[in-house]
Protein backbone atom coordinates (compact mmCIF):
# COMPACT_ATOMS: atom_id res chain seq x y z
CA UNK A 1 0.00 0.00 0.00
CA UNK A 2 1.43 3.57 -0.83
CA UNK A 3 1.24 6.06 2.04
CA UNK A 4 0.81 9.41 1.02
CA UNK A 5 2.91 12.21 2.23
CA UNK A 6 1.47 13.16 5.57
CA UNK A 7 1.77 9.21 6.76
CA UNK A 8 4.87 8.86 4.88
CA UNK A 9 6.99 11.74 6.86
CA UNK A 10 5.53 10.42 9.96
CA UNK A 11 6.50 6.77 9.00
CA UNK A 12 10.09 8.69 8.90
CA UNK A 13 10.48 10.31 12.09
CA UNK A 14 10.77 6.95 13.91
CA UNK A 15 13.32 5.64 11.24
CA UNK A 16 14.93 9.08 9.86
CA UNK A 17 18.98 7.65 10.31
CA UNK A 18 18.78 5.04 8.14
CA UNK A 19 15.87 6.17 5.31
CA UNK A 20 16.41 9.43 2.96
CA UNK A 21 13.39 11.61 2.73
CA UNK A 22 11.84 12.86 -0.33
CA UNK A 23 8.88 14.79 -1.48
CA UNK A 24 9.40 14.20 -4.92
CA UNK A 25 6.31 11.84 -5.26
CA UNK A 26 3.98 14.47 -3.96
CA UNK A 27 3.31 16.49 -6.87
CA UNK A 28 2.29 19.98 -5.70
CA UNK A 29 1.18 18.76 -2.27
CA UNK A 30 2.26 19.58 0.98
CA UNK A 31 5.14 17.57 2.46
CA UNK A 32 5.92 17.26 5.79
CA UNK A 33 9.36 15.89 8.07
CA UNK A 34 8.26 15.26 10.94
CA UNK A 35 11.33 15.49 13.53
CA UNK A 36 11.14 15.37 17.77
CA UNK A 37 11.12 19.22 18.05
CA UNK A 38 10.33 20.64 14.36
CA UNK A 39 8.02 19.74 11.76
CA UNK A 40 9.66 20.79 8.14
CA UNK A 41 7.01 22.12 5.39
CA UNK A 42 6.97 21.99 2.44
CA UNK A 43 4.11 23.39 1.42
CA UNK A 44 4.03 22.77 -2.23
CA UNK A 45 6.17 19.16 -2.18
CA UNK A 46 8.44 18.82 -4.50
CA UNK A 47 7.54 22.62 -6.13
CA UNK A 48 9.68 24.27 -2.93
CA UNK A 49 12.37 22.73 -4.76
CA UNK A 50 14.30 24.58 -7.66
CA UNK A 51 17.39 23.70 -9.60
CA UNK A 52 19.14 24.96 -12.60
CA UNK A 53 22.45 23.83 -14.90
CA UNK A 54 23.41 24.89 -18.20
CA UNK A 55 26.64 25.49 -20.03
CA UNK A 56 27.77 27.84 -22.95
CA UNK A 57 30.56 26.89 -25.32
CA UNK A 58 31.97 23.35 -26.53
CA UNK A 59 34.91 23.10 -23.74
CA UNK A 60 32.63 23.25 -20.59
CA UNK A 61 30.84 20.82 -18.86
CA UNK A 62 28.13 20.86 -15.96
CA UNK A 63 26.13 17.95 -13.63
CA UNK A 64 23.11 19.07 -11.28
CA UNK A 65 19.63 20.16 -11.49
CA UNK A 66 17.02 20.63 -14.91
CA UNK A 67 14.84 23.41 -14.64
CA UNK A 68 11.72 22.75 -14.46
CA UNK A 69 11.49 19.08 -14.26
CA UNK A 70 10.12 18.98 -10.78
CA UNK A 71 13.39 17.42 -9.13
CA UNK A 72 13.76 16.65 -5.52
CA UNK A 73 17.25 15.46 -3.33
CA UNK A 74 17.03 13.07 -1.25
CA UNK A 75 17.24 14.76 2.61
CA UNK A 76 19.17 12.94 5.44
CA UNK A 77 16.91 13.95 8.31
CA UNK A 78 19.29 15.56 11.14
CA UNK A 79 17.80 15.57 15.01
CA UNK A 80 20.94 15.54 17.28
CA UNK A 81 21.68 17.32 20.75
CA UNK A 82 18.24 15.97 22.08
CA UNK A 83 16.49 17.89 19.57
CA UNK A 84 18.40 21.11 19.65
CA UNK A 85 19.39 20.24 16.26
CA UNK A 86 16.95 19.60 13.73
CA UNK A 87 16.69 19.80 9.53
CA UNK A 88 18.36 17.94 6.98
CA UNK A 89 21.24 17.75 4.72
CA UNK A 90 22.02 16.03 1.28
CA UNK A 91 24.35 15.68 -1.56
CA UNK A 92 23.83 18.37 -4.05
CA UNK A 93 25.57 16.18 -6.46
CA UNK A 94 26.63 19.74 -8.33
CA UNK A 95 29.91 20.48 -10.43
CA UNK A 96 30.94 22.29 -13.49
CA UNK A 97 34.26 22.27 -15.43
CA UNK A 98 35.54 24.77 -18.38
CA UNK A 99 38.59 25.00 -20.64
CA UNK A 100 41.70 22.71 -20.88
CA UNK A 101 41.17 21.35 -24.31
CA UNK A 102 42.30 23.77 -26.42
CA UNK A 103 38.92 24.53 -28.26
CA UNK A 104 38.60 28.24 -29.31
CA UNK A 105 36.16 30.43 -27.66
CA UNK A 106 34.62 32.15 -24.43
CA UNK A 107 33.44 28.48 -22.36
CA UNK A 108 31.06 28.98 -19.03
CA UNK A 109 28.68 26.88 -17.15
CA UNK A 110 26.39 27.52 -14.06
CA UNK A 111 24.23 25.70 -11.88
CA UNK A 112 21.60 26.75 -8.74
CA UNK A 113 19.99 25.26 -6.25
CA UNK A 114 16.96 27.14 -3.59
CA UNK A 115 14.35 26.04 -1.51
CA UNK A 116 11.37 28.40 -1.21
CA UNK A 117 8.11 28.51 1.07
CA UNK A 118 10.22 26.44 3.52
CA UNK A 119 8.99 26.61 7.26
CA UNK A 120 10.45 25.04 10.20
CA UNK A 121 7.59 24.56 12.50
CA UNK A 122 8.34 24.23 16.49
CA UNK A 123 6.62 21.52 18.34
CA UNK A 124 4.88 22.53 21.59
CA UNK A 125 7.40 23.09 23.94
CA UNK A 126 10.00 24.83 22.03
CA UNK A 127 11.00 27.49 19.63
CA UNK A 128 13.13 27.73 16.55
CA UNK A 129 16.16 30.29 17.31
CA UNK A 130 17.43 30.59 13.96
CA UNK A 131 17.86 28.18 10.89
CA UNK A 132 21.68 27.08 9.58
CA UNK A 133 22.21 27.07 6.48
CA UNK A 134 25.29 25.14 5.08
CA UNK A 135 27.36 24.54 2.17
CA UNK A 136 30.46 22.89 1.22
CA UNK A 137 32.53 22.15 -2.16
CA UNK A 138 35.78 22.91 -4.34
CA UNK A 139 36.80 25.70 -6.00
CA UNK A 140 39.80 25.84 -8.15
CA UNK A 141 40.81 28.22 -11.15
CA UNK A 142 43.96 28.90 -13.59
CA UNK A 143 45.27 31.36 -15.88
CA UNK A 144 42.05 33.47 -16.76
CA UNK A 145 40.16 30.94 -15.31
CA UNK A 146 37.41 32.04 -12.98
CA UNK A 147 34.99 30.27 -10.93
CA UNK A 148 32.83 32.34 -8.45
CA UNK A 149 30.19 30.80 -5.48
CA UNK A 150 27.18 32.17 -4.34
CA UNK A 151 26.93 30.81 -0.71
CA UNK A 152 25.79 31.19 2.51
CA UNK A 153 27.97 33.10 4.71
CA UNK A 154 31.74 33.74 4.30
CA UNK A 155 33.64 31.11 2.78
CA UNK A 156 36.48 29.18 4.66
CA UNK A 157 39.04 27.16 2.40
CA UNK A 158 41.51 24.58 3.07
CA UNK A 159 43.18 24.54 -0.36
CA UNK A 160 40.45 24.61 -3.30
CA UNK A 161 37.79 23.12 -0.30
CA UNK A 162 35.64 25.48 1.24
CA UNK A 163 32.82 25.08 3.17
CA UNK A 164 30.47 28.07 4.11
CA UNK A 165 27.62 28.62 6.88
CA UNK A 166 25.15 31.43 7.91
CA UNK A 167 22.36 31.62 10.67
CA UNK A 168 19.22 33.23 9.54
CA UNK A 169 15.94 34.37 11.18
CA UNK A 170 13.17 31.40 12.04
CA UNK A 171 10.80 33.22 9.40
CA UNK A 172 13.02 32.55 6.40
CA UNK A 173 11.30 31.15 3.83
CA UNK A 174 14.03 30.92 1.12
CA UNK A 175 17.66 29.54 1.32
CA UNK A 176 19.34 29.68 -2.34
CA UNK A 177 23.08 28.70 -3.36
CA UNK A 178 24.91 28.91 -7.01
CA UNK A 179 28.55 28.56 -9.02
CA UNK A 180 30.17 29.39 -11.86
CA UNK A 181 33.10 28.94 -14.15
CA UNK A 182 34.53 30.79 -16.92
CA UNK A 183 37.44 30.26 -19.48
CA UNK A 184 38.25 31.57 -22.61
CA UNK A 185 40.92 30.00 -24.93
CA UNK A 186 42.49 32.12 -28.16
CA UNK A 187 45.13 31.01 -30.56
CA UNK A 188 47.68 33.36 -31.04
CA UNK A 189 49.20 33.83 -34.46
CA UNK A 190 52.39 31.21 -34.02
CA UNK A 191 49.53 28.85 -33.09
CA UNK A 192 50.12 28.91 -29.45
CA UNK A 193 47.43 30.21 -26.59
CA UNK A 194 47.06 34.05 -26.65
CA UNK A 195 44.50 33.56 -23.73
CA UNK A 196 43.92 30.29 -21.51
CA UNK A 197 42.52 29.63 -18.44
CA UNK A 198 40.82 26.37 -16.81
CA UNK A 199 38.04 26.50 -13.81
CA UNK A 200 36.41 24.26 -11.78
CA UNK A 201 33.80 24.52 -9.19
CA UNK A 202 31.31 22.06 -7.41
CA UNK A 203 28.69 21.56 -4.08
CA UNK A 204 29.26 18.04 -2.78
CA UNK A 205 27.16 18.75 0.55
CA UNK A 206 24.55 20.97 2.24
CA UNK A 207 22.12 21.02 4.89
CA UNK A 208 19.83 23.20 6.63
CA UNK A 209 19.06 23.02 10.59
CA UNK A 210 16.81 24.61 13.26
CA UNK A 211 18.53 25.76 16.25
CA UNK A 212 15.93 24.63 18.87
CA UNK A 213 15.40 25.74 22.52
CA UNK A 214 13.07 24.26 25.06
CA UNK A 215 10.33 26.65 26.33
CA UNK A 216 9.22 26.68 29.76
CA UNK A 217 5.68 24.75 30.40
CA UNK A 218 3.08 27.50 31.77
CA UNK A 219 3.02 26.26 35.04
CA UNK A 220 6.75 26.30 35.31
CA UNK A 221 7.06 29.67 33.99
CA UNK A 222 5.16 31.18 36.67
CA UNK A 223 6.96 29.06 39.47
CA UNK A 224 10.19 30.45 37.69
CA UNK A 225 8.66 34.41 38.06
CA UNK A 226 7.36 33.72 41.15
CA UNK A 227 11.18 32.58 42.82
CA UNK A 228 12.52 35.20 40.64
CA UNK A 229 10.44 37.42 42.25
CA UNK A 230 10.59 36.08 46.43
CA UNK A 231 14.88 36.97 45.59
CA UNK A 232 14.38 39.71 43.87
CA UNK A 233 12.12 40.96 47.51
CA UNK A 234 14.66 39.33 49.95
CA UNK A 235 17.59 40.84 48.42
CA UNK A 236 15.47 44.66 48.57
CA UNK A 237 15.11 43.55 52.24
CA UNK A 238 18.57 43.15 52.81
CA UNK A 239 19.80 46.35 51.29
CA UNK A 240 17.04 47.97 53.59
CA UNK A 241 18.71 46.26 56.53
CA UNK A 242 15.47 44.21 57.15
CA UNK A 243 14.66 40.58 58.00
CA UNK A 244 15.22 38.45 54.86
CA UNK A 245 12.65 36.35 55.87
């Protein structure tokens, strides 16, 4: 029997570390991942979910995402730190290469990947603080070469690795991330390059998490005022030189 998406994501939060999580079978439906703190919405399915590659020029090559053609990643659901983290990550799969065989002409690819409409929903009890959003790859790029990254954050490299992060608000809705490389080649007049360059970019991982915090029950938010408040007297008292008590 095929559960449908609501059943499905629920079917996951009991099994997330060893299942991947997709709404790509939901059409335009809502999609939910159900974790022990946050629910994850997607409110259109697999429609929150764009991706773009293309390439210009013969010497260039790209792997990723068609536009338009309603592709979904698979998500590795993420709840560690008893619940403080919670989201998902997955293997963007992304990289482009231009230049190196010689073939005349201005080579580029590009590729693009963004979730929109996304909403990290707090389960009773807690609150989302913020939402981290991560993303790691190569970079690498010679002669007039050049391959730029659209990321969160400020990039941090380790040779041609990077990885980048940023924290945004709870209420962001859309989380976007994109590359490119450039190369042109020219034969000069003795038949040797006049201009040459090779780039290469790629995203092998990403993820997006909810920084959670627990939120005190009513009942224990007024015993936590109310003791705030019998200190708050019996130090007054104290600096008044009266009985504490």
């Amino acid at each position: 029997m095929m559960l449908q998406p609501a059943t499905a994501a629920l079917a996951l939060s009991a099994s997330f570390a060893a299942h991947a999580f997709s709404c790509a079978p939901t059409g335009n439906l809502e999609c939910r991942l159900e974790l022990s703190t946050v629910s994850i919405v997607f409110d259109a399915g697999v429609y929150n979910f764009n991706g773009d590659s293309q390439f210009n020029g013969s010497d260039s090559s790209v792997t990723g995402y068609a536009a338009g053609t309603g592709q979904f990643p698979e998500l590795i659901a993420v709840d560690s730190a008893g619940g403080r983290r919670a989201g998902f990550s997955f293997a963007p799969a992304m990289a482009a290469g231009v230049g190196g065989s010689g073939i005349s002409g201005n080579h580029e690819a590009t590729a693009s990947f963004s979730f929109d409409n996304l909403q990290f929903i707090a389960r009773p009890g807690y609150r989302v603080d913020g939402v981290e959003f991560s993303v790691s790859g190569y970079r690498s790029q010679v002669g007039n070469g050049w391959a730029w990254i659209g990321v969160p954050g400020i990039p941090v490299y380790n040779g041609d690795r990077f990885s980048a992060s940023h924290v945004y608000a709870p209420d962001t809705a859309s989380y976007a991330a994109s590359f490119g490389a450039s190369a042109t080649y020219l034969e000069g007049e003795d038949g040797t390059a006049a201009a040459y360059g090779t780039a290469s970019v790629a995203f092998t991982a990403a993820s997006l998490v909810a920084r959670v915090s627990a939120v005190p029950e009513p009942p224990a938010l007024a015993l936590w005022l109310a003791g705030g408040a019998l200190l708050a007297a019996a130090g007054w008292r104290r600096r008044r030189g009266g009985p504490a008590a």
